[in-house]
N, C-alpha and C. Protein backbone atom coordinates (compact mmCIF):
# COMPACT_ATOMS: atom_id res chain seq x y z
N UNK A 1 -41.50 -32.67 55.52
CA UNK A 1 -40.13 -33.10 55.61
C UNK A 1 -39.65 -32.87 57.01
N UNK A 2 -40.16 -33.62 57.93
CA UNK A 2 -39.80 -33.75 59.19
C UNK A 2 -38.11 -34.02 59.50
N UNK A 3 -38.14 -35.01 60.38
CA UNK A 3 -36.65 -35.20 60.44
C UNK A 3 -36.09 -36.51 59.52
N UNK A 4 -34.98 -36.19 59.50
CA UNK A 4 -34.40 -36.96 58.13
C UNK A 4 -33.44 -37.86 59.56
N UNK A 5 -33.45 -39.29 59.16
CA UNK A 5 -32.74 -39.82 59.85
C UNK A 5 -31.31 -39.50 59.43
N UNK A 6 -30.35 -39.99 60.31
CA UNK A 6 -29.02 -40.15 60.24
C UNK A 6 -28.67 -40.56 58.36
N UNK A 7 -29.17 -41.52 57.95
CA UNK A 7 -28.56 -42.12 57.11
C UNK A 7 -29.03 -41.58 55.80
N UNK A 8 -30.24 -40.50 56.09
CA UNK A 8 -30.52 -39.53 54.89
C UNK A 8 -29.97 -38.12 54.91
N UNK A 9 -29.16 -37.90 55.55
CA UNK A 9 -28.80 -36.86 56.14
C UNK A 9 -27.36 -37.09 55.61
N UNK A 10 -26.45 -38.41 55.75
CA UNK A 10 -25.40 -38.55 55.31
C UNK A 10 -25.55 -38.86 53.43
N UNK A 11 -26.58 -39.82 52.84
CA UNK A 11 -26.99 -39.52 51.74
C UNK A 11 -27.16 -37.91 50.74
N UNK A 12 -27.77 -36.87 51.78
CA UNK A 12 -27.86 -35.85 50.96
C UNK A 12 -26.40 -35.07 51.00
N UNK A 13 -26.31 -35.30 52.39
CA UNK A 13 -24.78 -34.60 51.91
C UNK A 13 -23.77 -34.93 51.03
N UNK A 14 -23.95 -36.20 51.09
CA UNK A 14 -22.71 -37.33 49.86
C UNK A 14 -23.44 -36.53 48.69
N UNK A 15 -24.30 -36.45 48.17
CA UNK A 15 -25.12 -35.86 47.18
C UNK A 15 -24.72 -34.61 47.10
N UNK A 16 -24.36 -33.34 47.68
CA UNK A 16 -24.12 -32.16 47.74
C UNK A 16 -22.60 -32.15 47.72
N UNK A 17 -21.86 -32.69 48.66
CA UNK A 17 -20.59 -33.03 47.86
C UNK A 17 -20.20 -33.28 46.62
N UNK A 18 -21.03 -34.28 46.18
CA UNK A 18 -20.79 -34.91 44.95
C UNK A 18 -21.40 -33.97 44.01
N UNK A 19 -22.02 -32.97 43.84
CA UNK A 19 -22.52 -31.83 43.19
C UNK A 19 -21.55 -31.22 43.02
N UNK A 20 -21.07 -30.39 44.46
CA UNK A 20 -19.94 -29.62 44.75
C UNK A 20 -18.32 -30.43 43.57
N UNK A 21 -18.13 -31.16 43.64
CA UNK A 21 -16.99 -31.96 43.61
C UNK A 21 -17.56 -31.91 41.33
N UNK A 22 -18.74 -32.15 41.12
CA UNK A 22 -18.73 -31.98 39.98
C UNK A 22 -18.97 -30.54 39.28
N UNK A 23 -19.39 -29.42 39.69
CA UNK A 23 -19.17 -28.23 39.59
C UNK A 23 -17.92 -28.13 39.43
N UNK A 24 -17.06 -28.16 40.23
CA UNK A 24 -15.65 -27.62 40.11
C UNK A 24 -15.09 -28.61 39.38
N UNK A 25 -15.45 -29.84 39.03
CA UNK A 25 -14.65 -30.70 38.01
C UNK A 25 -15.07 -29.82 36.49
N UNK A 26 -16.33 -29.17 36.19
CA UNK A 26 -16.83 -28.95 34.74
C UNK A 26 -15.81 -27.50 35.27
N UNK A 27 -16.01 -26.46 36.09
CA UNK A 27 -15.21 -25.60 36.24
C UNK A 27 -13.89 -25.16 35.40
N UNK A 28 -13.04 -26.57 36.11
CA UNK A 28 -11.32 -26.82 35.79
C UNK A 28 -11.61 -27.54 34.41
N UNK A 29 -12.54 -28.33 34.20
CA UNK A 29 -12.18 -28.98 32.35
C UNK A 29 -12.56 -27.60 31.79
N UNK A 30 -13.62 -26.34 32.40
CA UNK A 30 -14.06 -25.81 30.97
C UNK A 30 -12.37 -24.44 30.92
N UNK A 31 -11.80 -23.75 32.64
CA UNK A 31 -10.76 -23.52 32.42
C UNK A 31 -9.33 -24.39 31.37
N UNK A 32 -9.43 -25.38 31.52
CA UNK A 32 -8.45 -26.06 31.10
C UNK A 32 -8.45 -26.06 29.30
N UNK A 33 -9.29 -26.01 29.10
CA UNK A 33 -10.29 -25.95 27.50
C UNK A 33 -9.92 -24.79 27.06
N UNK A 34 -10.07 -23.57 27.61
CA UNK A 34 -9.99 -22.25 26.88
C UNK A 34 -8.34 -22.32 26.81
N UNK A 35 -7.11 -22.63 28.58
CA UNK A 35 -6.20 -22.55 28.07
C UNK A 35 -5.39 -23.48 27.00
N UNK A 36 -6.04 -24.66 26.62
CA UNK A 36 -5.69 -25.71 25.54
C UNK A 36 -5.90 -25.04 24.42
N UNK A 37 -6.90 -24.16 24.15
CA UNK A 37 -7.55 -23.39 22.54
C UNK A 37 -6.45 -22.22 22.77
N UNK A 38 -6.11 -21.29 23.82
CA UNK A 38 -4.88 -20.32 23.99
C UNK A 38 -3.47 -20.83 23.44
N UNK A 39 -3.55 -22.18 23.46
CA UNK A 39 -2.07 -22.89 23.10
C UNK A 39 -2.05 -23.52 21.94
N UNK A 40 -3.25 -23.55 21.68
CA UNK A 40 -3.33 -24.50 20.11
C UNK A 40 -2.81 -23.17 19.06
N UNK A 41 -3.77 -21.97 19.46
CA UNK A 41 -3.66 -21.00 18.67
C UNK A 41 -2.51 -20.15 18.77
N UNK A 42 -1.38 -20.10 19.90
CA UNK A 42 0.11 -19.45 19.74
C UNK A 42 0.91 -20.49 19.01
N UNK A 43 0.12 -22.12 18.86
CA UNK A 43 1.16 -22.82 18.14
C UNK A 43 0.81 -22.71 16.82
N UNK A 44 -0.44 -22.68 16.20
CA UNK A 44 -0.70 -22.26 14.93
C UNK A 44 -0.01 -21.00 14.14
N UNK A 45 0.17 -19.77 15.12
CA UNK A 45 0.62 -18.87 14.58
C UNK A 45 1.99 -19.02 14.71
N UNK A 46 2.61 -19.76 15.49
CA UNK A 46 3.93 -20.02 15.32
C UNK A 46 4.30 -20.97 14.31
N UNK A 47 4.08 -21.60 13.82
CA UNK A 47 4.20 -22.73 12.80
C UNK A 47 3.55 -22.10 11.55
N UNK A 48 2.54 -20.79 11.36
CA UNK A 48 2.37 -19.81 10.15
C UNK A 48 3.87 -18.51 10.12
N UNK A 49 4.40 -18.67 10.67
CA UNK A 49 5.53 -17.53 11.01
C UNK A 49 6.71 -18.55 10.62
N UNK A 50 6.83 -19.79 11.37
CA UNK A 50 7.86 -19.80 10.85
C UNK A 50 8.12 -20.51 8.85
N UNK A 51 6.71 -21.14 8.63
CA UNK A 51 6.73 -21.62 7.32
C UNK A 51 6.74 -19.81 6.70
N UNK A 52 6.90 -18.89 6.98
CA UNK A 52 6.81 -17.78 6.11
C UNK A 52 8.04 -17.13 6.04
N UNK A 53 8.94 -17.35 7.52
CA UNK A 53 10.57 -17.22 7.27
C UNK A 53 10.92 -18.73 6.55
N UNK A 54 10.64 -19.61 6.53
CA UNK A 54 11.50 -20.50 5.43
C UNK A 54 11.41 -20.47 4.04
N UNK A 55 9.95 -19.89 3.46
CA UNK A 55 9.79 -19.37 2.25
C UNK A 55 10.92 -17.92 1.75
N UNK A 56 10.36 -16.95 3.04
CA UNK A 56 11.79 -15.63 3.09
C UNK A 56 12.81 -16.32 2.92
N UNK A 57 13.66 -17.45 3.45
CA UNK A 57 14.50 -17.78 3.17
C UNK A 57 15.00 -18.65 2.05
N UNK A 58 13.92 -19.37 1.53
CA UNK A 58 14.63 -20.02 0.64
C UNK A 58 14.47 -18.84 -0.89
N UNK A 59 13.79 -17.54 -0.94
CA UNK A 59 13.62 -16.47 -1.77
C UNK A 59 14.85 -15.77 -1.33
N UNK A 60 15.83 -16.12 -0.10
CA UNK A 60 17.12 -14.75 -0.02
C UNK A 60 17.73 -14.87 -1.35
N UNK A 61 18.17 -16.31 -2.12
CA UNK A 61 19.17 -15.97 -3.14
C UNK A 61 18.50 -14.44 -4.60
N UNK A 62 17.42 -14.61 -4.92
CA UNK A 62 16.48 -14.06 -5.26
C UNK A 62 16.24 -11.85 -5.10
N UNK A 63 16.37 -12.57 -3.56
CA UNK A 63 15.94 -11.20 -3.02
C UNK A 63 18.27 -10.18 -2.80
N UNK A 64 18.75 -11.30 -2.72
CA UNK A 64 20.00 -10.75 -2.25
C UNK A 64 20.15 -10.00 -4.14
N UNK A 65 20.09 -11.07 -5.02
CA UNK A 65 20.17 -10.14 -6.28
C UNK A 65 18.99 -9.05 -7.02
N UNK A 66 18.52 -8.75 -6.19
CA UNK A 66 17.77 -8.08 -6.57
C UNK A 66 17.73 -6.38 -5.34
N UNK A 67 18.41 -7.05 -4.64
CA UNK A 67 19.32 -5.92 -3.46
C UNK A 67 20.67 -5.36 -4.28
N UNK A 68 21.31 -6.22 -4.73
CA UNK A 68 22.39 -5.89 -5.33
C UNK A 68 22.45 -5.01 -6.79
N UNK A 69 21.24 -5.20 -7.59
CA UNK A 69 20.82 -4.42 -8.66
C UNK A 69 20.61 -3.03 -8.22
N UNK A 70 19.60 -2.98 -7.04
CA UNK A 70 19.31 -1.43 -6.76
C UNK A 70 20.25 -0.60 -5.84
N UNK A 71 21.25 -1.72 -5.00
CA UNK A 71 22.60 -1.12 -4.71
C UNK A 71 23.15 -0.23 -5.49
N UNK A 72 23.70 -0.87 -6.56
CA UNK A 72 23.97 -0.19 -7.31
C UNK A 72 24.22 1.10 -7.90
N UNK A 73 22.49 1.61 -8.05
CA UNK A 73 21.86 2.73 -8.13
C UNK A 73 21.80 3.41 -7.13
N UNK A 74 22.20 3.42 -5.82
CA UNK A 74 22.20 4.38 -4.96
C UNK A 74 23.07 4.88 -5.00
N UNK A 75 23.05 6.49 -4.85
CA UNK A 75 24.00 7.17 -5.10
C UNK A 75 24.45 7.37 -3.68
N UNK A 76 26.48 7.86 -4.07
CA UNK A 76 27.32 7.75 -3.23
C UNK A 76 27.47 9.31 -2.73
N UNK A 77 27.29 9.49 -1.41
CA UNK A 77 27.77 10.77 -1.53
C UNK A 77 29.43 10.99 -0.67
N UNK A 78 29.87 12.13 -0.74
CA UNK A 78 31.03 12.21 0.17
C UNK A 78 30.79 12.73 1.49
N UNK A 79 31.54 12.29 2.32
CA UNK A 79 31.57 12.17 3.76
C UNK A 79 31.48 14.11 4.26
N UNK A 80 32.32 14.50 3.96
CA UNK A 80 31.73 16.00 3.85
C UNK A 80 30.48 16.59 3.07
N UNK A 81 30.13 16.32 1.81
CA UNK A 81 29.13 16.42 1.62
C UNK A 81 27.67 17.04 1.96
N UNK A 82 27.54 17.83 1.22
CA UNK A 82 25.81 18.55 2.12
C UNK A 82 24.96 17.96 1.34
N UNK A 83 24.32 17.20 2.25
CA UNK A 83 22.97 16.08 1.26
C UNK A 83 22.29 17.26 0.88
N UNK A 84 21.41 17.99 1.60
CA UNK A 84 20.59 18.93 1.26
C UNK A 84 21.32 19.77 -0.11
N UNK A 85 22.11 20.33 0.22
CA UNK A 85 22.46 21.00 -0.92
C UNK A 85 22.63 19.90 -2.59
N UNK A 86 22.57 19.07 -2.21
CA UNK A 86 23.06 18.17 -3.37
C UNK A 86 21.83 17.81 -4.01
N UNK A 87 20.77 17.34 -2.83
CA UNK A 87 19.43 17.11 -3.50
C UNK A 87 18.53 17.80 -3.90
N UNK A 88 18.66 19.30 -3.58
CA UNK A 88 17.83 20.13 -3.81
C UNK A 88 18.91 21.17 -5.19
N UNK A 89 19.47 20.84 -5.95
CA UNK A 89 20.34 20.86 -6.99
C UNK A 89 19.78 20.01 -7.91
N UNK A 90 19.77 18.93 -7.68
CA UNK A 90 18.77 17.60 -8.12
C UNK A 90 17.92 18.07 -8.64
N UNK A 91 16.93 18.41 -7.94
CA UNK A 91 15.67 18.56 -7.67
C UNK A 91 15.45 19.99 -8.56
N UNK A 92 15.98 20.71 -8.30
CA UNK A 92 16.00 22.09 -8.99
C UNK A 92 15.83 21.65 -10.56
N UNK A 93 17.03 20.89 -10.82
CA UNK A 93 17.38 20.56 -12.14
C UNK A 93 15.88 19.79 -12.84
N UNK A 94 15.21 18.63 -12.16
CA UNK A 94 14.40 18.24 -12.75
C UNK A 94 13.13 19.26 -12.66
N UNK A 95 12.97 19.98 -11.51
CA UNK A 95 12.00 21.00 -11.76
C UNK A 95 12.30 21.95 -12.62
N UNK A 96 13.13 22.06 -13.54
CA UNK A 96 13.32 23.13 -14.29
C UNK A 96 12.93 22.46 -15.69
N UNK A 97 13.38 21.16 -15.65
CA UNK A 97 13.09 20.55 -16.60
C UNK A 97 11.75 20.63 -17.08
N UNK A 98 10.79 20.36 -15.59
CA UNK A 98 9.26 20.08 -16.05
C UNK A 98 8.50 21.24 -15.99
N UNK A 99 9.12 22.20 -15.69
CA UNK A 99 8.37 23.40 -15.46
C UNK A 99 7.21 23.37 -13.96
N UNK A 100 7.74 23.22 -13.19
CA UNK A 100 7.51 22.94 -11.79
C UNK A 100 8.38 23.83 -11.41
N UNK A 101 7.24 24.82 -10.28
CA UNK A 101 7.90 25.86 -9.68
C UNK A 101 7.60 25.61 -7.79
N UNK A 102 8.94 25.68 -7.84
CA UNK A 102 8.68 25.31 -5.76
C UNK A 102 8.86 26.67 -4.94
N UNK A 103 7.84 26.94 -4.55
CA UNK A 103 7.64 28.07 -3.62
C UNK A 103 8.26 27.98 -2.11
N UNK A 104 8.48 26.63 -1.58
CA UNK A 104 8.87 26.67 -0.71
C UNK A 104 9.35 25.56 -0.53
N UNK A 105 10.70 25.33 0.36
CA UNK A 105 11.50 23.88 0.62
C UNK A 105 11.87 23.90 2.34
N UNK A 106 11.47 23.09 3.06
CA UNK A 106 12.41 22.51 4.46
C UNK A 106 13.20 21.50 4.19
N UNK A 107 13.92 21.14 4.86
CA UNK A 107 14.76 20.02 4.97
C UNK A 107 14.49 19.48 6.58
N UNK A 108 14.53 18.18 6.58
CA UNK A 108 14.31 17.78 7.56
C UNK A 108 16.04 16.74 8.19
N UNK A 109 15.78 16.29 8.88
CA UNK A 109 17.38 16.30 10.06
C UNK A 109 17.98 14.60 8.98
N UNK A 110 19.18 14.72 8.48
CA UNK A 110 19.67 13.27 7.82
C UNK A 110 19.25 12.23 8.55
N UNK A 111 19.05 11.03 8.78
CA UNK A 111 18.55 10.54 9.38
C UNK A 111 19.63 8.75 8.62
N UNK A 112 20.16 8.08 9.42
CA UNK A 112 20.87 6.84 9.06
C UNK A 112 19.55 5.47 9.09
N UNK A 113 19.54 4.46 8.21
CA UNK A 113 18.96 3.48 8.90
C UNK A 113 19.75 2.50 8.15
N UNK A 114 20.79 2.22 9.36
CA UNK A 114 21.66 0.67 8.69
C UNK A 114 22.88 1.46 7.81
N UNK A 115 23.46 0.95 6.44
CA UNK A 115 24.00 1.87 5.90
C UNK A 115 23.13 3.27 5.11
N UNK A 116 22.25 3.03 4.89
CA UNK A 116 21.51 4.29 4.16
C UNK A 116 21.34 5.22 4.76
N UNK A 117 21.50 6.49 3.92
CA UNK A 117 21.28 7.69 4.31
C UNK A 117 19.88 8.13 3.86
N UNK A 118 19.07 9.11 5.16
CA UNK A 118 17.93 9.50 4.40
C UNK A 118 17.96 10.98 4.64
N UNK A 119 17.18 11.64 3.71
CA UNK A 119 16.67 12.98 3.94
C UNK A 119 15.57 13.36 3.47
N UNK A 120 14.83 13.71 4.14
CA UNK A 120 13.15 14.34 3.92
C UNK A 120 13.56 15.74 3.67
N UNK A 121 13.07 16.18 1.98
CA UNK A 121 12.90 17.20 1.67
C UNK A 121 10.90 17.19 1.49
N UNK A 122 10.11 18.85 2.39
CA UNK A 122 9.23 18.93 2.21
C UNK A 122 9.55 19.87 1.53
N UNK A 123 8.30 20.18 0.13
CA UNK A 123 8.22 21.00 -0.65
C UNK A 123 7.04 21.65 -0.58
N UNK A 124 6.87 22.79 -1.08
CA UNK A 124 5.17 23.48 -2.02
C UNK A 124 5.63 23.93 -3.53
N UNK A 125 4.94 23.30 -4.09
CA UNK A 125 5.47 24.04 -5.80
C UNK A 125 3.88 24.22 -6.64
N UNK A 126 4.43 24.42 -7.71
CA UNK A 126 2.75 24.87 -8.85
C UNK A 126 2.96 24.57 -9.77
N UNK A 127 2.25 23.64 -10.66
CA UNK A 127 2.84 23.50 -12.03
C UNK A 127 1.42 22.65 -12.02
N UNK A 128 1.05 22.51 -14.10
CA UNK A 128 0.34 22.00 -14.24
C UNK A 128 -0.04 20.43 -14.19
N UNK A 129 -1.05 19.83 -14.54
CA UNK A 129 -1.05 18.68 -14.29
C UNK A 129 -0.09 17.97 -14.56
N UNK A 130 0.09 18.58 -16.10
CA UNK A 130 1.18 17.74 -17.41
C UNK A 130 2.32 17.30 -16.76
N UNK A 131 2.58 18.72 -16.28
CA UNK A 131 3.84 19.12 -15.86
C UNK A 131 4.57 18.31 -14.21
N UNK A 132 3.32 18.18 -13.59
CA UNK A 132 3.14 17.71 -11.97
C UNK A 132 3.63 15.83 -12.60
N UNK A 133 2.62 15.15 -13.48
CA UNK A 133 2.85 14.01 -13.98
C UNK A 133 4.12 13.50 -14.33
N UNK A 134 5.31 14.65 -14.98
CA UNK A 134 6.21 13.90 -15.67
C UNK A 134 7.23 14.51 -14.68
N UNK A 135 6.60 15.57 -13.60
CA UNK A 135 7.99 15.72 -13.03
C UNK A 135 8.08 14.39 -12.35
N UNK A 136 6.84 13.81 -11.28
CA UNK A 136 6.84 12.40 -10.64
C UNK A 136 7.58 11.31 -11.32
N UNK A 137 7.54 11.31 -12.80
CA UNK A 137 8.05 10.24 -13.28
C UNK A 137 9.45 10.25 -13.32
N UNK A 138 9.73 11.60 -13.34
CA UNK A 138 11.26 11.99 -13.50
C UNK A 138 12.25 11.60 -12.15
N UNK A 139 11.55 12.48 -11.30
CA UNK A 139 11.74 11.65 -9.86
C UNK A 139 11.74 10.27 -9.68
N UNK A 140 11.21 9.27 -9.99
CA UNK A 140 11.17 7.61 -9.63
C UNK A 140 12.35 7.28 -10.65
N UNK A 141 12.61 7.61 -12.10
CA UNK A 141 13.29 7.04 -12.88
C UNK A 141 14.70 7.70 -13.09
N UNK A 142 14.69 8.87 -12.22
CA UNK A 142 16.07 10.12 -12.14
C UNK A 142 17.56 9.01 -12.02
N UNK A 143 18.72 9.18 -12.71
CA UNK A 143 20.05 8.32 -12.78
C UNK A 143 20.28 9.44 -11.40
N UNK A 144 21.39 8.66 -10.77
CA UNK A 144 22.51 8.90 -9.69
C UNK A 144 21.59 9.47 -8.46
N UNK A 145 20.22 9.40 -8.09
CA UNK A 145 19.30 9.46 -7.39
C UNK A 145 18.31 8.58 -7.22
N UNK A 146 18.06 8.71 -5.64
CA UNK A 146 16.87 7.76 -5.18
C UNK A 146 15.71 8.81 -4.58
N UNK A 147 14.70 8.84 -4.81
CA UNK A 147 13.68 9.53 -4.56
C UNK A 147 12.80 8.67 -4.24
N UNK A 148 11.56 8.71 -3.27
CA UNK A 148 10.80 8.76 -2.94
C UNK A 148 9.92 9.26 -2.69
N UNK A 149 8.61 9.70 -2.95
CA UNK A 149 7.34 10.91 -2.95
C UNK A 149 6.79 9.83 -1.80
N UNK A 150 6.40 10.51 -0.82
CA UNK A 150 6.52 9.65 0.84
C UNK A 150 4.90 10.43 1.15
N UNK A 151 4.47 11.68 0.43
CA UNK A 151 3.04 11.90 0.59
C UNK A 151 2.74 13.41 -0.16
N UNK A 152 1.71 13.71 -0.76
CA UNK A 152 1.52 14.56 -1.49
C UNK A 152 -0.37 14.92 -1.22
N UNK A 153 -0.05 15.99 -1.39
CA UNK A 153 -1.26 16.75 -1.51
C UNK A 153 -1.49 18.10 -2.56
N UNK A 154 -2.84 17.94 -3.41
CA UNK A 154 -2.99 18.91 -4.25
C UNK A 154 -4.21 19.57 -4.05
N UNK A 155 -4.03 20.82 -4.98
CA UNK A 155 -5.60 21.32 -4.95
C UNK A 155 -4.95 22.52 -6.21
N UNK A 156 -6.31 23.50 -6.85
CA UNK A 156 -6.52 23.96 -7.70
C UNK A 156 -5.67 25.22 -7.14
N UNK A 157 -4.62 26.19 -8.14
CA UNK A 157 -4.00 27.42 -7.88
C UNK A 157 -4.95 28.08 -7.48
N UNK A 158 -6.28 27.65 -8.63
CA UNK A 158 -7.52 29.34 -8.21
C UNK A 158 -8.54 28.63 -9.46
N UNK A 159 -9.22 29.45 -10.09
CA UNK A 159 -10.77 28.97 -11.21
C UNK A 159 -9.71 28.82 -12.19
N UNK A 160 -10.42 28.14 -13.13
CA UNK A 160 -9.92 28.04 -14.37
C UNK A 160 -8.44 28.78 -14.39
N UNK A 161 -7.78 28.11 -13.77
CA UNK A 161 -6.06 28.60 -14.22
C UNK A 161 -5.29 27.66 -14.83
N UNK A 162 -5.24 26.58 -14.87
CA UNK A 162 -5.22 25.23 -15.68
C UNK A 162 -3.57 25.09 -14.38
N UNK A 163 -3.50 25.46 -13.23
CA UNK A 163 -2.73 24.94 -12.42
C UNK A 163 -2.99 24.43 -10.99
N UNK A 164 -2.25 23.88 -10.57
CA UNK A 164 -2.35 22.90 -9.58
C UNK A 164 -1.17 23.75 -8.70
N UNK A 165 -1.24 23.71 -7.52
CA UNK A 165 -0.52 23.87 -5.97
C UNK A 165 -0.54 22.86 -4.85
N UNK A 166 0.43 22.27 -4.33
CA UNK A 166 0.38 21.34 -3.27
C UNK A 166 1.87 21.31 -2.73
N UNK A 167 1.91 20.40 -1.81
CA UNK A 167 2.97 20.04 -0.75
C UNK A 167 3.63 18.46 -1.10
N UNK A 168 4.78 18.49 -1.18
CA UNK A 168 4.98 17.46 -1.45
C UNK A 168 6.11 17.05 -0.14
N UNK A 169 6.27 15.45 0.17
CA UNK A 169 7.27 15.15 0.92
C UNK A 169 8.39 14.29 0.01
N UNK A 170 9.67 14.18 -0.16
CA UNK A 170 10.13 13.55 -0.65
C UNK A 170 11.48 12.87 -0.14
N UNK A 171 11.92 11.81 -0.31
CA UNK A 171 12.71 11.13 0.87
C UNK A 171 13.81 10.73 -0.41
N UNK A 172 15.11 11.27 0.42
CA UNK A 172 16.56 11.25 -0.96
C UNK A 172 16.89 10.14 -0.19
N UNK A 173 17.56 8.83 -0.54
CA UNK A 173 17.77 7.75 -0.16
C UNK A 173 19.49 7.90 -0.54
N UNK A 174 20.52 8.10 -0.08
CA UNK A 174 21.79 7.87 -0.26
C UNK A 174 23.08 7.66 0.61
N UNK A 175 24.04 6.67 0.31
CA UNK A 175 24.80 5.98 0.96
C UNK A 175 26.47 7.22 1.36
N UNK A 176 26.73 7.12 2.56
CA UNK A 176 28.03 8.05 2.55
C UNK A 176 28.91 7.23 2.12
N UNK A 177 30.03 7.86 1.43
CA UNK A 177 31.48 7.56 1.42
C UNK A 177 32.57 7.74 2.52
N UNK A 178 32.78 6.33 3.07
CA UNK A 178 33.59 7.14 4.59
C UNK A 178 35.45 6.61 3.73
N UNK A 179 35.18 6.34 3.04
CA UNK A 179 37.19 6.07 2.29
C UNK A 179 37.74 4.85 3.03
N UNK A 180 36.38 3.52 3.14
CA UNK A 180 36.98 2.46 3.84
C UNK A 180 37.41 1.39 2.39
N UNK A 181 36.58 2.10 1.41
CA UNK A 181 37.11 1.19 -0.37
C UNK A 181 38.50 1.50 -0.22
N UNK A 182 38.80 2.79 -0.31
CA UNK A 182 39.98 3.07 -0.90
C UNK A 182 41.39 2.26 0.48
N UNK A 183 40.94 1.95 1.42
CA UNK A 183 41.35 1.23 2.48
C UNK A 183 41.52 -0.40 2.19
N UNK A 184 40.46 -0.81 1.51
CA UNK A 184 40.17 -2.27 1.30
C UNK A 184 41.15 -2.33 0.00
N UNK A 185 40.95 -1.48 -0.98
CA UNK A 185 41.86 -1.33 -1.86
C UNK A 185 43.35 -1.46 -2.01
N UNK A 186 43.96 -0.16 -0.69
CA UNK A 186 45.01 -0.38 -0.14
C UNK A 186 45.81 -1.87 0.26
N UNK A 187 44.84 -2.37 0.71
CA UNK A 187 44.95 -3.74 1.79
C UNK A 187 45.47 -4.53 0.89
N UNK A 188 44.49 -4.73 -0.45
CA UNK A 188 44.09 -5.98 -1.32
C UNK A 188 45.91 -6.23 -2.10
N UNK A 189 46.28 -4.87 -2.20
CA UNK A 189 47.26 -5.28 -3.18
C UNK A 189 48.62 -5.66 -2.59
């Protein structure tokens, strides 16, 4: 491969250009490709999001009465009021009921979300299975209380004692009374 005249010389280069020039053409289509599949797929999930708020929405009439049933049931407390003291009164009462003994109680800080009031009572108590079973049920189905068992842990008192010991967390769900009814009341008449 001696010398390449002029006109093979401009041939290979047109050729190496034209290499060059198709490299970076497959380059930019195969960039252009991944961001087309990046956009197909934020529009897919946008068009799965929003057909799932128009279902949420056409279920609000549904879901608003079925908000309004368990409204209801939340209990009211007064604006002075000591949640703690109120729920662990509660709580006393149904543990006495089931024969559930609590060795130990914290209270954790009231906590608002929206209008609801919350309070995390952690417990340790001992009682038998029987007894552990129907206090839980007593708790979920308790009148003028909202309970929640938010996490629990058990294990055996000791050998053959036919009792159980654990920690329980439980979350009192209730609304304050700030005296804006008796305001609306005022108003109405």
């Amino acid at each position: 491969m001696g010398k390449l005249s002029l006109r093979d010389r401009a041939v290979l280069l047109s050729v190496v250009v034209l290499i060059l020039y198709g490299v970076a053409a497959i380059m930019w289509f195969a960039k252009f490709r991944l961001e087309w599949k990046k956009s197909a797929d934020a529009y897919d999930k946008a068009v799965k999001t929003c057909q799932k708020e128009r279902k949420l929405i056409a279920r609000r009439p549904s879901l608003e009465e079925a908000y309004l049933e368990e409204e209801e049931k939340i209990p009211v407390l007064a604006e002075n009021e000591l949640a703690n003291a109120k729920w662990m009164e509660r709580l006393g009462e149904l543990t006495k009921a089931r024969n559930v003994s609590i060795t130990r109680q914290n209270y954790g800080k009231e906590e608002q979300e929206g209008v609801l009031n919350k309070l995390d009572i952690d417990i340790e108590w001992t009682a038998s299975l029987e007894s552990l079973v129907k206090f839980m049920y007593d708790l979920e189905t308790a009148d003028h209380a909202m309970f929640d068992v938010r996490s629990i842990t058990i294990s055996n008192l000791g050998k053959n004692t036919g009792y159980l010991k654990g920690k329980m967390t439980i979350c009192c769900a209730y609304l304050r009374d700030n005296g804006d009814d008796e305001e609306e009341k005022g108003n109405s008449k």
